[in-house]
N, C-alpha and C. Protein backbone atom coordinates (compact mmCIF):
# COMPACT_ATOMS: atom_id res chain seq x y z
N UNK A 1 8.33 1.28 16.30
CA UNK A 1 8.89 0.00 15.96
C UNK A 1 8.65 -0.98 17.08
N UNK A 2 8.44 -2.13 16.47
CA UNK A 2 8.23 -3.43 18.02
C UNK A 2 9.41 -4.31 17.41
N UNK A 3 9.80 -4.82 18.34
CA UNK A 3 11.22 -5.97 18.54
C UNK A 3 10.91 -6.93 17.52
N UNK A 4 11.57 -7.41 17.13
CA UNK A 4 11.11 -9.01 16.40
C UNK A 4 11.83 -10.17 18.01
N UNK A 5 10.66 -11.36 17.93
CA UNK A 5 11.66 -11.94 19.07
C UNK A 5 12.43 -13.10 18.09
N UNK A 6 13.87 -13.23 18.40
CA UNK A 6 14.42 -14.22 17.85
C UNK A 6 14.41 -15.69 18.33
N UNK A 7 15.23 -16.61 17.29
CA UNK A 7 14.91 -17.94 17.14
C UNK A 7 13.75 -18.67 17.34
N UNK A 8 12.60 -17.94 16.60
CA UNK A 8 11.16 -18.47 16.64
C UNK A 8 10.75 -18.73 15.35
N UNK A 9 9.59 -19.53 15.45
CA UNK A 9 9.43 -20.10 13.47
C UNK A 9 7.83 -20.09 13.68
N UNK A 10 7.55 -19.62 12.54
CA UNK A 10 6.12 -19.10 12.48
C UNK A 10 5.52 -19.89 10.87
N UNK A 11 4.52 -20.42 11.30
CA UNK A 11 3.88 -20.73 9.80
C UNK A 11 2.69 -19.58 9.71
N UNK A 12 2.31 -19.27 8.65
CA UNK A 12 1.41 -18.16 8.34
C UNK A 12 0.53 -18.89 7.08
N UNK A 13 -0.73 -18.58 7.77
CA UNK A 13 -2.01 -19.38 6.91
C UNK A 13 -2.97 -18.56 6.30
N UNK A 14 -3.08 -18.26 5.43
CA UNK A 14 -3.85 -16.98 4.51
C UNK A 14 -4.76 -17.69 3.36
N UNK A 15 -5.41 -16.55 2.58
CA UNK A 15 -6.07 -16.32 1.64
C UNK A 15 -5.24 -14.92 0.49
N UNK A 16 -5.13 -16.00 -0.67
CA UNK A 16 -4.65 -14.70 -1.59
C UNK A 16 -5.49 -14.41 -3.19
N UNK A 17 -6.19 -13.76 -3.23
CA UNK A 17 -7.14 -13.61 -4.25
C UNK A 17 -6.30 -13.74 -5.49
N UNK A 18 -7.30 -14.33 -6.37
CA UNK A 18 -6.32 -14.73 -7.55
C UNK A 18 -7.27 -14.20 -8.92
N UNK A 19 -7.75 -13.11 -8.58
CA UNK A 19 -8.39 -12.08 -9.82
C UNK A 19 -7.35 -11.02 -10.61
N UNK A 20 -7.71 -11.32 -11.49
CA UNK A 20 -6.97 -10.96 -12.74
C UNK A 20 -6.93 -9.18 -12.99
N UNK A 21 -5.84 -8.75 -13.58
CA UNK A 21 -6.21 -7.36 -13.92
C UNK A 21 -7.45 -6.68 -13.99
N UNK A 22 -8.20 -8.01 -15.32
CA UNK A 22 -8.99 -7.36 -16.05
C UNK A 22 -10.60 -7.09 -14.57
N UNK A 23 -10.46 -8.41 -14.00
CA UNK A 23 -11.65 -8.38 -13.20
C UNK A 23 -11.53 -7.29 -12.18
N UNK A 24 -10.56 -7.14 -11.86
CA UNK A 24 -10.45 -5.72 -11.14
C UNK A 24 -10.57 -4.56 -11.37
N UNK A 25 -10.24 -4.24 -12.64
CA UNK A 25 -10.47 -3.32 -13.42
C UNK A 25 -12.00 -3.09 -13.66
N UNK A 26 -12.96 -4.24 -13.91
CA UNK A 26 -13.86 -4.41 -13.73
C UNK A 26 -15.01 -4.53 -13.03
N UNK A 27 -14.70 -4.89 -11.59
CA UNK A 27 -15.05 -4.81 -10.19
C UNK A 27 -16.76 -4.17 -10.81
N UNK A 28 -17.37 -4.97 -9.58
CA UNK A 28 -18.90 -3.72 -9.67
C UNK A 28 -19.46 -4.46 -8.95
N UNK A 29 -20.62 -3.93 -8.26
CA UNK A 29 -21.10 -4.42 -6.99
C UNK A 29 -20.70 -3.22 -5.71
N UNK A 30 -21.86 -3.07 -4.89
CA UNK A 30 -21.82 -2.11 -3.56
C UNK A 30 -20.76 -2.76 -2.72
N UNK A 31 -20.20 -1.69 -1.82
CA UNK A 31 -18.92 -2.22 -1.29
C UNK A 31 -19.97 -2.60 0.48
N UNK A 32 -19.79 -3.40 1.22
CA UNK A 32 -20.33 -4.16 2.28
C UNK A 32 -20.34 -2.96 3.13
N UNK A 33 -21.58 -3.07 4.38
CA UNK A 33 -21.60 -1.56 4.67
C UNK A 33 -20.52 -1.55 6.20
N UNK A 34 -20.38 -2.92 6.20
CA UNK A 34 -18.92 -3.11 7.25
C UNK A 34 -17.54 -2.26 6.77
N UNK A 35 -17.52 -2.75 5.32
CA UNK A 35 -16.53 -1.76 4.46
C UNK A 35 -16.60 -0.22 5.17
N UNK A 36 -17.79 0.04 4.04
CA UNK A 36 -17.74 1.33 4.06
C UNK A 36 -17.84 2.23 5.51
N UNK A 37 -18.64 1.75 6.96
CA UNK A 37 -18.41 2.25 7.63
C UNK A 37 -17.62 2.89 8.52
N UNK A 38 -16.33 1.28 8.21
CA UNK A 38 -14.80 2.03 9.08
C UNK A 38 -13.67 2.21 8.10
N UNK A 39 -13.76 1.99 6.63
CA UNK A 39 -12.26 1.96 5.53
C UNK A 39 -12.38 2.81 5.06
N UNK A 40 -13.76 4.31 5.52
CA UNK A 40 -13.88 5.28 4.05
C UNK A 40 -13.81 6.77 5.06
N UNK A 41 -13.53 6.10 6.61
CA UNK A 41 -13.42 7.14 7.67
C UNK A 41 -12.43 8.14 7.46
N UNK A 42 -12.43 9.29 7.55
CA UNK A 42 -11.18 10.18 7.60
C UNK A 42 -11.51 11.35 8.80
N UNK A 43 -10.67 11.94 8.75
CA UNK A 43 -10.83 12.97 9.99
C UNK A 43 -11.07 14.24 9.71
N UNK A 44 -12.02 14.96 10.72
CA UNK A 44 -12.83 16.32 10.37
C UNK A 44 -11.42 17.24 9.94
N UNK A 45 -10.18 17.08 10.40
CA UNK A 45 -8.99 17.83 9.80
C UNK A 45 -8.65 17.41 8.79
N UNK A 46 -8.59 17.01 7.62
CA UNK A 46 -8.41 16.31 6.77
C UNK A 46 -8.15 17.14 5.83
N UNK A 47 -6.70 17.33 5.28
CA UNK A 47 -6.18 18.43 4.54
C UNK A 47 -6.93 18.27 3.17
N UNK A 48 -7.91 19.70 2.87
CA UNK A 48 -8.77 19.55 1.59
C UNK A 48 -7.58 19.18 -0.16
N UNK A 49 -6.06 20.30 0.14
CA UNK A 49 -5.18 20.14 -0.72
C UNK A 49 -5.26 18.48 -0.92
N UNK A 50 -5.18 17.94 0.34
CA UNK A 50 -5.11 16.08 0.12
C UNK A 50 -5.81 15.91 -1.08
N UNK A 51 -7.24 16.25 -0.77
CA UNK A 51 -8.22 15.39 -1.46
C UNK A 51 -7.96 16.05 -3.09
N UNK A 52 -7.65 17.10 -3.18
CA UNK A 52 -7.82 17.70 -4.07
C UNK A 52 -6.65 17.34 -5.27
N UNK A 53 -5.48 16.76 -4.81
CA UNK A 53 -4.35 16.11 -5.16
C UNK A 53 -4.59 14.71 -5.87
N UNK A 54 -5.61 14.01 -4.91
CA UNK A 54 -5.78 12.95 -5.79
C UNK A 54 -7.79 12.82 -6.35
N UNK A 55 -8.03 13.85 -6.20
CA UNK A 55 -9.04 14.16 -7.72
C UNK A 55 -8.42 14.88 -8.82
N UNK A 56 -7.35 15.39 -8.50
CA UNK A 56 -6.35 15.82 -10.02
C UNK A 56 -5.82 14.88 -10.85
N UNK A 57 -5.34 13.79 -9.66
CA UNK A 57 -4.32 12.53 -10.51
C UNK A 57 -5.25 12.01 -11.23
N UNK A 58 -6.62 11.78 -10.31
CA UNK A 58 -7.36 10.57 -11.33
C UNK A 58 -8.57 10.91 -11.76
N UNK A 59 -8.38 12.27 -12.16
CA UNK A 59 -9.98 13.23 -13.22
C UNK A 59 -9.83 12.14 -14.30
N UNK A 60 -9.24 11.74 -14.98
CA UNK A 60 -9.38 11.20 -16.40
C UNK A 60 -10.30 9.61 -16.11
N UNK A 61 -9.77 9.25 -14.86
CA UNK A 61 -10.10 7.55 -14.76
C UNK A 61 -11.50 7.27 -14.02
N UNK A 62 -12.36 6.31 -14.75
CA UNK A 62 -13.31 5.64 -14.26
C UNK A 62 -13.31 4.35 -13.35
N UNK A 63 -12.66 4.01 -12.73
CA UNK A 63 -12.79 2.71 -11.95
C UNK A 63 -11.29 2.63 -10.64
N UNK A 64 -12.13 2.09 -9.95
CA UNK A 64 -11.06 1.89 -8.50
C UNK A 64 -9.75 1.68 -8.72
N UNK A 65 -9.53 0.30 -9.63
CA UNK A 65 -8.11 0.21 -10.01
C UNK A 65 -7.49 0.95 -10.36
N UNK A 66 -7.65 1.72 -11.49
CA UNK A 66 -6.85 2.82 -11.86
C UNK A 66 -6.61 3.69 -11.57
N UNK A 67 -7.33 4.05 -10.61
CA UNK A 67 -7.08 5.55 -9.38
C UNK A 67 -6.15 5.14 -8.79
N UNK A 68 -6.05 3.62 -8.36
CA UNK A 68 -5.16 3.43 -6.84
C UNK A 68 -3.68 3.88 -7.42
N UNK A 69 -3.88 2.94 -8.56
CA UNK A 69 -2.70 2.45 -9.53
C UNK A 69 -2.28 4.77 -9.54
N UNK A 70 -3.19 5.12 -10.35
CA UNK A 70 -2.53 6.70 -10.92
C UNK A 70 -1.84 7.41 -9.14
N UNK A 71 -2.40 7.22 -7.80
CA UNK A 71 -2.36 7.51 -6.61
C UNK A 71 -1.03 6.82 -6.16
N UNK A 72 -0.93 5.88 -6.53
CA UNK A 72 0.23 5.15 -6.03
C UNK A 72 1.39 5.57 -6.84
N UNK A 73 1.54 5.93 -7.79
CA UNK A 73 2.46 5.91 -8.94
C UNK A 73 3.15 7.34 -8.74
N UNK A 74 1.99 8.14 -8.05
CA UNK A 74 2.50 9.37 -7.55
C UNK A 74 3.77 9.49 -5.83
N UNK A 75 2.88 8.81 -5.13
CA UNK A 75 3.17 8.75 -4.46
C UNK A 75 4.70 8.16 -3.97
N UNK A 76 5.03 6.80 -5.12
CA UNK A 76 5.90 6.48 -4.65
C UNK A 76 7.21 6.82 -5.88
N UNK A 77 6.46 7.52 -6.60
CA UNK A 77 7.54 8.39 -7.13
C UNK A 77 9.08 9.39 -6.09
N UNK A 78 8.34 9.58 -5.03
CA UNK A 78 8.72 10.22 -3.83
C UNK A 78 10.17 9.74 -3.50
N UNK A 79 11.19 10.54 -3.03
CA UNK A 79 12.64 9.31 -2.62
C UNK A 79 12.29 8.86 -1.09
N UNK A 80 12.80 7.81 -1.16
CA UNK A 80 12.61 6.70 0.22
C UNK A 80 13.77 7.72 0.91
N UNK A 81 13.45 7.56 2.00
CA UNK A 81 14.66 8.44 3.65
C UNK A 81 14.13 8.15 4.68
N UNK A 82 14.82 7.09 5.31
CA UNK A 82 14.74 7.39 6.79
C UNK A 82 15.14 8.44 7.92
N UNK A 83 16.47 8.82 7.18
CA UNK A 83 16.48 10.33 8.18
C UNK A 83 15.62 11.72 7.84
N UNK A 84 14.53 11.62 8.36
CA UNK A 84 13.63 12.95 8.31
C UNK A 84 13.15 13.34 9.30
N UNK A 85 12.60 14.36 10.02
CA UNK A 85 12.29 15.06 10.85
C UNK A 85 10.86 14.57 10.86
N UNK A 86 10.08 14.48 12.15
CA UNK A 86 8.60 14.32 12.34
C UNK A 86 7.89 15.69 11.76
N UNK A 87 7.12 15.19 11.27
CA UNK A 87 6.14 16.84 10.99
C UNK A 87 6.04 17.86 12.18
N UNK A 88 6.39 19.21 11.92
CA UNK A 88 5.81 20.07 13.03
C UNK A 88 4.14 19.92 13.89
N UNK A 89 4.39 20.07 15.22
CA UNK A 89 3.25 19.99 15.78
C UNK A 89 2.10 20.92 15.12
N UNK A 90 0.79 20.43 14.56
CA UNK A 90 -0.16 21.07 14.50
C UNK A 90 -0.44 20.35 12.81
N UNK A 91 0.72 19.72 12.24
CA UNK A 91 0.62 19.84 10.72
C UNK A 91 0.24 18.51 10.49
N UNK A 92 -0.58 18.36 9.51
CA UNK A 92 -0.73 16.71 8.93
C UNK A 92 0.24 15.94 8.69
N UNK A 93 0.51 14.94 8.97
CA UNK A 93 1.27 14.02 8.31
C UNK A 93 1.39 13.98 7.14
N UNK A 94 0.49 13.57 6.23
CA UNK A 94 -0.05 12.92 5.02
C UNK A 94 0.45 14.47 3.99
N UNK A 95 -0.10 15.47 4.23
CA UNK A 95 0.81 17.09 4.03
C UNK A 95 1.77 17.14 3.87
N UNK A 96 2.61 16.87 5.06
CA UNK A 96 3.74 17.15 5.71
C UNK A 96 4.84 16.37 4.29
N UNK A 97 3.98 14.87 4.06
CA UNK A 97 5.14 14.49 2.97
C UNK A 97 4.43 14.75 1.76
N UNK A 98 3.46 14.80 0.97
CA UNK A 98 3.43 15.03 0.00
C UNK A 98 3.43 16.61 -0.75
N UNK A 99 3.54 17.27 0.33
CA UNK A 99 3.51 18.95 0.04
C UNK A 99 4.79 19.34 0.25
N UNK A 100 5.04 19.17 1.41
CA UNK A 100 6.34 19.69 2.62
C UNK A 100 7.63 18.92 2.19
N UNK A 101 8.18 17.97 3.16
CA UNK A 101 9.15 17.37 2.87
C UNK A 101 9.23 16.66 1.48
N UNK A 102 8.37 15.81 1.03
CA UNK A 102 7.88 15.34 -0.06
C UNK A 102 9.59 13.54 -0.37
N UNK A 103 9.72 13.48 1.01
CA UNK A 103 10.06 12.09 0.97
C UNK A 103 9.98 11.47 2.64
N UNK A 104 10.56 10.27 2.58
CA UNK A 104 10.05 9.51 3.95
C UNK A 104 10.13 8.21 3.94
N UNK A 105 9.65 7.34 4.61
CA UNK A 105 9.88 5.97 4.82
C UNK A 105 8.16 5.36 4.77
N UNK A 106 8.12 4.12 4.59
CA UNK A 106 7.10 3.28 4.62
C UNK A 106 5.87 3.58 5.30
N UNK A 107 5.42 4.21 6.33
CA UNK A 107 4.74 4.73 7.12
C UNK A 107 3.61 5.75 6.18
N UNK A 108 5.02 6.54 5.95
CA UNK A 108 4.35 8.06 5.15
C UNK A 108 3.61 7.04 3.85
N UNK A 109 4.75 6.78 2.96
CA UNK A 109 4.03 6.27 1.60
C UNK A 109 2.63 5.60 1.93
N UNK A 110 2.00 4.86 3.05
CA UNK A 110 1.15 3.79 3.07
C UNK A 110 -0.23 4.50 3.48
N UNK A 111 0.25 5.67 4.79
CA UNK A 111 -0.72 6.25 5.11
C UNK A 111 -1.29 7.05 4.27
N UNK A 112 -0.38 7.19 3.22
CA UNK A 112 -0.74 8.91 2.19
C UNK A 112 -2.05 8.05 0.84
N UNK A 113 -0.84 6.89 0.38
CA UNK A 113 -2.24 6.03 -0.15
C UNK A 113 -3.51 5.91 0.41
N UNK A 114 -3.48 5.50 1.53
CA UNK A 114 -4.89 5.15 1.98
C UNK A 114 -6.11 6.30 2.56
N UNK A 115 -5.31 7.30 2.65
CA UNK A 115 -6.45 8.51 3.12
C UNK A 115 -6.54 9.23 1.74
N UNK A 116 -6.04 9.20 0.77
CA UNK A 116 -6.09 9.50 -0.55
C UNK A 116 -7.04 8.49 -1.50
N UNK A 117 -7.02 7.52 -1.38
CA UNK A 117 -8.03 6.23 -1.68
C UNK A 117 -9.35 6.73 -0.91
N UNK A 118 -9.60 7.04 0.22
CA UNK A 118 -10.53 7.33 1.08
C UNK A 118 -11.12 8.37 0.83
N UNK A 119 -10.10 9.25 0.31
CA UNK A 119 -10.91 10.85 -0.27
C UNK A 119 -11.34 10.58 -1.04
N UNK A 120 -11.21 9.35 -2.25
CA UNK A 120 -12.02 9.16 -3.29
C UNK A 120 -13.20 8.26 -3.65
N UNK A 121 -13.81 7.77 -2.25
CA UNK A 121 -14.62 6.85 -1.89
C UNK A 121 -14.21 5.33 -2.00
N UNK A 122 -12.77 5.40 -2.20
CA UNK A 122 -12.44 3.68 -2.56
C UNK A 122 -11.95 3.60 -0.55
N UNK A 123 -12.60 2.17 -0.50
CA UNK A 123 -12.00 1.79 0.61
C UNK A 123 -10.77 1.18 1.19
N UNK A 124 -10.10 1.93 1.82
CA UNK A 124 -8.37 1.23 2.03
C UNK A 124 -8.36 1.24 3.16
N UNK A 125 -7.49 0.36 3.59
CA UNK A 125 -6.73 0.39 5.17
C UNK A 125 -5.05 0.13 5.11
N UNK A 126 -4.35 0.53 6.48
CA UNK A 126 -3.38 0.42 6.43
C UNK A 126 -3.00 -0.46 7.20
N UNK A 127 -1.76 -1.00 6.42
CA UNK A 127 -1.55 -2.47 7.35
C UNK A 127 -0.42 -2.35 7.83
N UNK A 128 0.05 -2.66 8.89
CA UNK A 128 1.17 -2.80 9.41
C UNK A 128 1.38 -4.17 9.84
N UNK A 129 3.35 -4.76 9.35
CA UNK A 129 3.99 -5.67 9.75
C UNK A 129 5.17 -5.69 9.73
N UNK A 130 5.41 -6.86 8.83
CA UNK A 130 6.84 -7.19 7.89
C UNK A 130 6.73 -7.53 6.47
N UNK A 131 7.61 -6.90 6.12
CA UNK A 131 8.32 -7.43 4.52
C UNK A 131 8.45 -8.50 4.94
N UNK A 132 8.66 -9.57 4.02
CA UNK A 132 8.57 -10.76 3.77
C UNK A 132 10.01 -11.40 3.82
N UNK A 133 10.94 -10.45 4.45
CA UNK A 133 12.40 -10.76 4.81
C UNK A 133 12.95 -11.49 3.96
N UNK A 134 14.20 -12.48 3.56
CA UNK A 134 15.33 -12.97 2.83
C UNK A 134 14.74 -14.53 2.58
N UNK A 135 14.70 -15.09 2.07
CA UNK A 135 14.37 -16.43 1.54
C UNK A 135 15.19 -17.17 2.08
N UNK A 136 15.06 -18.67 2.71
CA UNK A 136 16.27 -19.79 2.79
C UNK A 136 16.25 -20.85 2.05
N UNK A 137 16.34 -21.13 1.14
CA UNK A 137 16.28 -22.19 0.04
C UNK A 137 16.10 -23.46 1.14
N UNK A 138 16.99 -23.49 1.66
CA UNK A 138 17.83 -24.70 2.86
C UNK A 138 16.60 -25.02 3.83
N UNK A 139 16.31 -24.01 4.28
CA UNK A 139 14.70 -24.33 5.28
C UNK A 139 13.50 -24.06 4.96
N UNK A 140 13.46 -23.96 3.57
CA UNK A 140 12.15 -23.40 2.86
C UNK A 140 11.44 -22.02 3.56
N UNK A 141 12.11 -21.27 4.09
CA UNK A 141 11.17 -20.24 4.59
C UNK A 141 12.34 -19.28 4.74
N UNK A 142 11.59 -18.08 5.22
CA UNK A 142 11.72 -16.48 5.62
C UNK A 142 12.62 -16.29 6.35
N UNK A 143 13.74 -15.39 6.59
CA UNK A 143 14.23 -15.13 8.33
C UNK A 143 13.86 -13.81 7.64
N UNK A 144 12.98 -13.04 8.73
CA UNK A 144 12.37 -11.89 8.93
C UNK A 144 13.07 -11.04 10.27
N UNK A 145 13.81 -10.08 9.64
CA UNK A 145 14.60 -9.11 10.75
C UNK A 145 13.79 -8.05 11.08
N UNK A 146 14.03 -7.54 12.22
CA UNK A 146 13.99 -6.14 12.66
C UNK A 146 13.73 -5.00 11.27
N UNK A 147 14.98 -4.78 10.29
CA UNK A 147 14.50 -3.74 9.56
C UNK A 147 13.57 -4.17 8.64
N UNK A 148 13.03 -5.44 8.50
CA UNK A 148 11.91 -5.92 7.13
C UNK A 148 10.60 -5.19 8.17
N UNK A 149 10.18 -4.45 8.86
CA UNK A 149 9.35 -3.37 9.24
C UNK A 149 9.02 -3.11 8.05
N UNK A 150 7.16 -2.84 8.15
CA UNK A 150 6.85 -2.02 6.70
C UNK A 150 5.40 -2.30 7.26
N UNK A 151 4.92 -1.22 6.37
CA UNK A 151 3.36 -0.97 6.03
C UNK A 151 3.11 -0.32 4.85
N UNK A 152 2.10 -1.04 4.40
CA UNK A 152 1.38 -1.19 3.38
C UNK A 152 -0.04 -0.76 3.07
N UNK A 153 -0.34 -1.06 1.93
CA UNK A 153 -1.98 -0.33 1.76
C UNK A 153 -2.90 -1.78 1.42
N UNK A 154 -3.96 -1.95 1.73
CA UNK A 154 -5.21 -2.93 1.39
C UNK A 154 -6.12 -2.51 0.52
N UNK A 155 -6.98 -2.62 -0.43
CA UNK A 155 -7.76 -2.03 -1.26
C UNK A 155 -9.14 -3.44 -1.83
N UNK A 156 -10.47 -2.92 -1.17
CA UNK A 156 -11.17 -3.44 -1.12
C UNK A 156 -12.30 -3.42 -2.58
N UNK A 157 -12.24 -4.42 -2.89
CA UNK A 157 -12.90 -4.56 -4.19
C UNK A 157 -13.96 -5.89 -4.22
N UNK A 158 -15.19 -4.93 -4.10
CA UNK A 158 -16.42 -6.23 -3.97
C UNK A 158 -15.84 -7.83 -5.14
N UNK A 159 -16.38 -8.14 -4.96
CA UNK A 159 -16.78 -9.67 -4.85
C UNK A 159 -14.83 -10.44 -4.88
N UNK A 160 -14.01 -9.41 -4.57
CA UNK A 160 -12.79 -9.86 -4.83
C UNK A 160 -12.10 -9.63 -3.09
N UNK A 161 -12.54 -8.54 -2.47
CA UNK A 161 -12.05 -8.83 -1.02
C UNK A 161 -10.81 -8.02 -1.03
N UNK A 162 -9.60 -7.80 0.51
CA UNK A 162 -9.20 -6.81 0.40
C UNK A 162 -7.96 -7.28 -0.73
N UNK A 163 -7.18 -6.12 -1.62
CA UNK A 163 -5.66 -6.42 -2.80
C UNK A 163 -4.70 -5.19 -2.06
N UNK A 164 -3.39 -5.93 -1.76
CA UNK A 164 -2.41 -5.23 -1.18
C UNK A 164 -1.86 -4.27 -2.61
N UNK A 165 -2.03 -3.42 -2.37
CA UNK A 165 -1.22 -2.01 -3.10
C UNK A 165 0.63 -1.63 -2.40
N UNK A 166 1.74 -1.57 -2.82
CA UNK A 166 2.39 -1.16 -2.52
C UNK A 166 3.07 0.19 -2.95
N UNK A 167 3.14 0.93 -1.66
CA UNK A 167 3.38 2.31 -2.29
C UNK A 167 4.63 3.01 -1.56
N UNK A 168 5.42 1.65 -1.37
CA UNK A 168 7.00 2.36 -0.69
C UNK A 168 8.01 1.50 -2.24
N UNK A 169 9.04 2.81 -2.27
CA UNK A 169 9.82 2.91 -2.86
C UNK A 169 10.81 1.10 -3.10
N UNK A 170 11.10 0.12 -3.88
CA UNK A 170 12.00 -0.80 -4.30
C UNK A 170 13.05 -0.88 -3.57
N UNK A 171 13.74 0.37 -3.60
CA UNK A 171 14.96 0.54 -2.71
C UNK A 171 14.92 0.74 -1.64
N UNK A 172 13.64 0.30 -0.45
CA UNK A 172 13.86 0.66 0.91
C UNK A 172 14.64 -0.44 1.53
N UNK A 173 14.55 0.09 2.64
CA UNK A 173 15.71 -0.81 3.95
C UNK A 173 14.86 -2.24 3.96
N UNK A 174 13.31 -2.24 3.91
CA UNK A 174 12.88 -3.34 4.56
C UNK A 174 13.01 -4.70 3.37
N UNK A 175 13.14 -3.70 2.09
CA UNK A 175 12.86 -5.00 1.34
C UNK A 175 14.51 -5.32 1.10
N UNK A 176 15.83 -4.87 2.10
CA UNK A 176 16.87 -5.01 1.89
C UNK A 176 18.17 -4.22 0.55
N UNK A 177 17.13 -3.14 0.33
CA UNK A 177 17.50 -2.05 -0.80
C UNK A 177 17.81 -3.08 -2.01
N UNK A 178 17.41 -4.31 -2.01
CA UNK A 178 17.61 -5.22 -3.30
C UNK A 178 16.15 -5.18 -4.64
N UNK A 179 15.27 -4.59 -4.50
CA UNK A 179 14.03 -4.56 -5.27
C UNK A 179 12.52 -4.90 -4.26
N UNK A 180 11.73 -4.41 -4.39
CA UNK A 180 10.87 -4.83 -3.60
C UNK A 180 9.44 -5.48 -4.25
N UNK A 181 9.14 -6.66 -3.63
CA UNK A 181 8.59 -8.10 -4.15
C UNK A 181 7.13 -8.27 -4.54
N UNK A 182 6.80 -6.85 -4.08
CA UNK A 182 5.47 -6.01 -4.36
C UNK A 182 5.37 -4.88 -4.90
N UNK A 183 6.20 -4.44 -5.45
CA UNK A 183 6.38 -3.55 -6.28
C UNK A 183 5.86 -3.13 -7.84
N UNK A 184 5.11 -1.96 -7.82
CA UNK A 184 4.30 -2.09 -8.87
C UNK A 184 4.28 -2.46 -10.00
N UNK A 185 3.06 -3.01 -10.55
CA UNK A 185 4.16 -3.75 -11.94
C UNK A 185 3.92 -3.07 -13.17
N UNK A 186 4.40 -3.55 -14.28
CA UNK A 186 4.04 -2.35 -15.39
C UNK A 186 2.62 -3.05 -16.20
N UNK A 187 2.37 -2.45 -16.98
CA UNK A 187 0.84 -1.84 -17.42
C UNK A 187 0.54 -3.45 -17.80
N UNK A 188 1.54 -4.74 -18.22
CA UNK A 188 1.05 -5.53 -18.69
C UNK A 188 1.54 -6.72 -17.83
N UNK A 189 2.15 -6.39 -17.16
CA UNK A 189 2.29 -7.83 -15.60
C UNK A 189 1.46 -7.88 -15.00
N UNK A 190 1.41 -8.93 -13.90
CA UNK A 190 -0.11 -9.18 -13.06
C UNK A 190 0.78 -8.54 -11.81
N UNK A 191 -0.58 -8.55 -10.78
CA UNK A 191 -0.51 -7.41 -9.45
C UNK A 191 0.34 -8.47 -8.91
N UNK A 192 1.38 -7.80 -8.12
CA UNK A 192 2.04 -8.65 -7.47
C UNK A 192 1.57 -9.09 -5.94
N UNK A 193 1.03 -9.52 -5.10
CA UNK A 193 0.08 -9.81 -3.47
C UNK A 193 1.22 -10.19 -2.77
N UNK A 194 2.23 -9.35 -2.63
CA UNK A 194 2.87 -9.73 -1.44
C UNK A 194 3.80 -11.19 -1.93
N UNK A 195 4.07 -11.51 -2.52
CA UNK A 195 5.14 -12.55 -2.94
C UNK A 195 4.27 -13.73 -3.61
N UNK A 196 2.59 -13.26 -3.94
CA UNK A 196 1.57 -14.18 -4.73
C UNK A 196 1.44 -13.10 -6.33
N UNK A 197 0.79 -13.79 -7.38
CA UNK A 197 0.58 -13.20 -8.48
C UNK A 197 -1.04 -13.00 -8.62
N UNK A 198 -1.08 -12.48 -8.95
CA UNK A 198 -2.58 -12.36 -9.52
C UNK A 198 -2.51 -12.63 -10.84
N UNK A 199 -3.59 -13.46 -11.58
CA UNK A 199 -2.88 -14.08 -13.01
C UNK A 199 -4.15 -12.98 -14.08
N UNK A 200 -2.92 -13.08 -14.57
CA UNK A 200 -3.18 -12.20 -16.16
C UNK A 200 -4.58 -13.25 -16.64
N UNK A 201 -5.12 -12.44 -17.52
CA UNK A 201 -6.47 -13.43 -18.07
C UNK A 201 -5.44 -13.52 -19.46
N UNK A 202 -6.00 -15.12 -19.65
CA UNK A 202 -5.08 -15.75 -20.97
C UNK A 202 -5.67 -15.15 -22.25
């Protein structure tokens, strides 16, 4: 964990892709070989059960989206806990919760997506920050605490660039155990980007 420093105000200047289900679903085109050289990396230990877990979930599906989507759906099926024990020395992480303990906090859910995405040639990274903390109507912006801590998954889709996946539980601490604002949506809502929409094709 790093400190948040208080009474500071931050504007934040981005890019939020505004492709639709369907084009994602659709995606095609080679992924950039910048991509693929460092987002598809995994490690010579790399628990084979991993990989083998999510070529089970998504034998049926043809395309990136729907793997992430069947990968994620698993994953954060999982109960959210912050009180858990670190994995024993010697054991995977990524194991440790989806075999072993089989719950955890934001960390586990994000990393387990993305080396699971990676076993399946889709390119992910993991991001670490903040939840998007409490709204102020009054000052138009965020107060972002200490527990809005979180990490997340990225998912790279040619000609569309990286789409945040969320794969921690609604009810965690960071999103204030009130619902969480990226939270997956069902089969006929648009992707939610972090507090942006991705719009449905009309």
């Amino acid at each position: 964990f790093f400190p948040t420093r208080t009474n500071l105000n931050y504007v934040s200047i981005g890019t939020e892709s505004t492709a639709s289900y369907s084009q994602l679903r659709l995606a095609e085109g080679e992924y950039p070989e910048w991509v693929t050289d460092r987002y598809l990396q995994l490690p010579d230990s790399f628990p084979q059960r991993v990989r083998q877990l999510a070529e089970d979930l998504t034998t049926e599906l043809d395309n990136p989206l729907d793997k992430i989507e069947a990968l994620r759906d698993h994953v954060i099926s999982l109960p959210y806990n912050l009180e858990i024990n670190a994995p024993p020395e010697g054991v995977d992480g990524v194991e440790y919760f989806l075999f072993g303990i089989r719950q955890g906090y934001c960390d586990y859910y994000a990393s387990s997506l993305a080396v699971m995405a990676r076993s399946l040639g889709i390119p992910a990274r993991y991001v670490l920050g903040y939840a998007s903390g409490q709204f102020d109507s009054g000052s138009n912006s965020y107060r972002v605490l200490e527990l809005n801590y979180h990490s997340w998954v990225e998912v790279y889709f040619p000609e569309y660039g990286w789409i945040i996946f969320e794969a921690t539980p609604p009810d965690a601490i960071e999103f204030g155990g009130r619902g969480n604002p990226a939270a997956p949506p069902s089969i006929t809502d648009p992707i939610d980007l972090f507090g942006g929409d991705v719009a449905e094709d009309e």
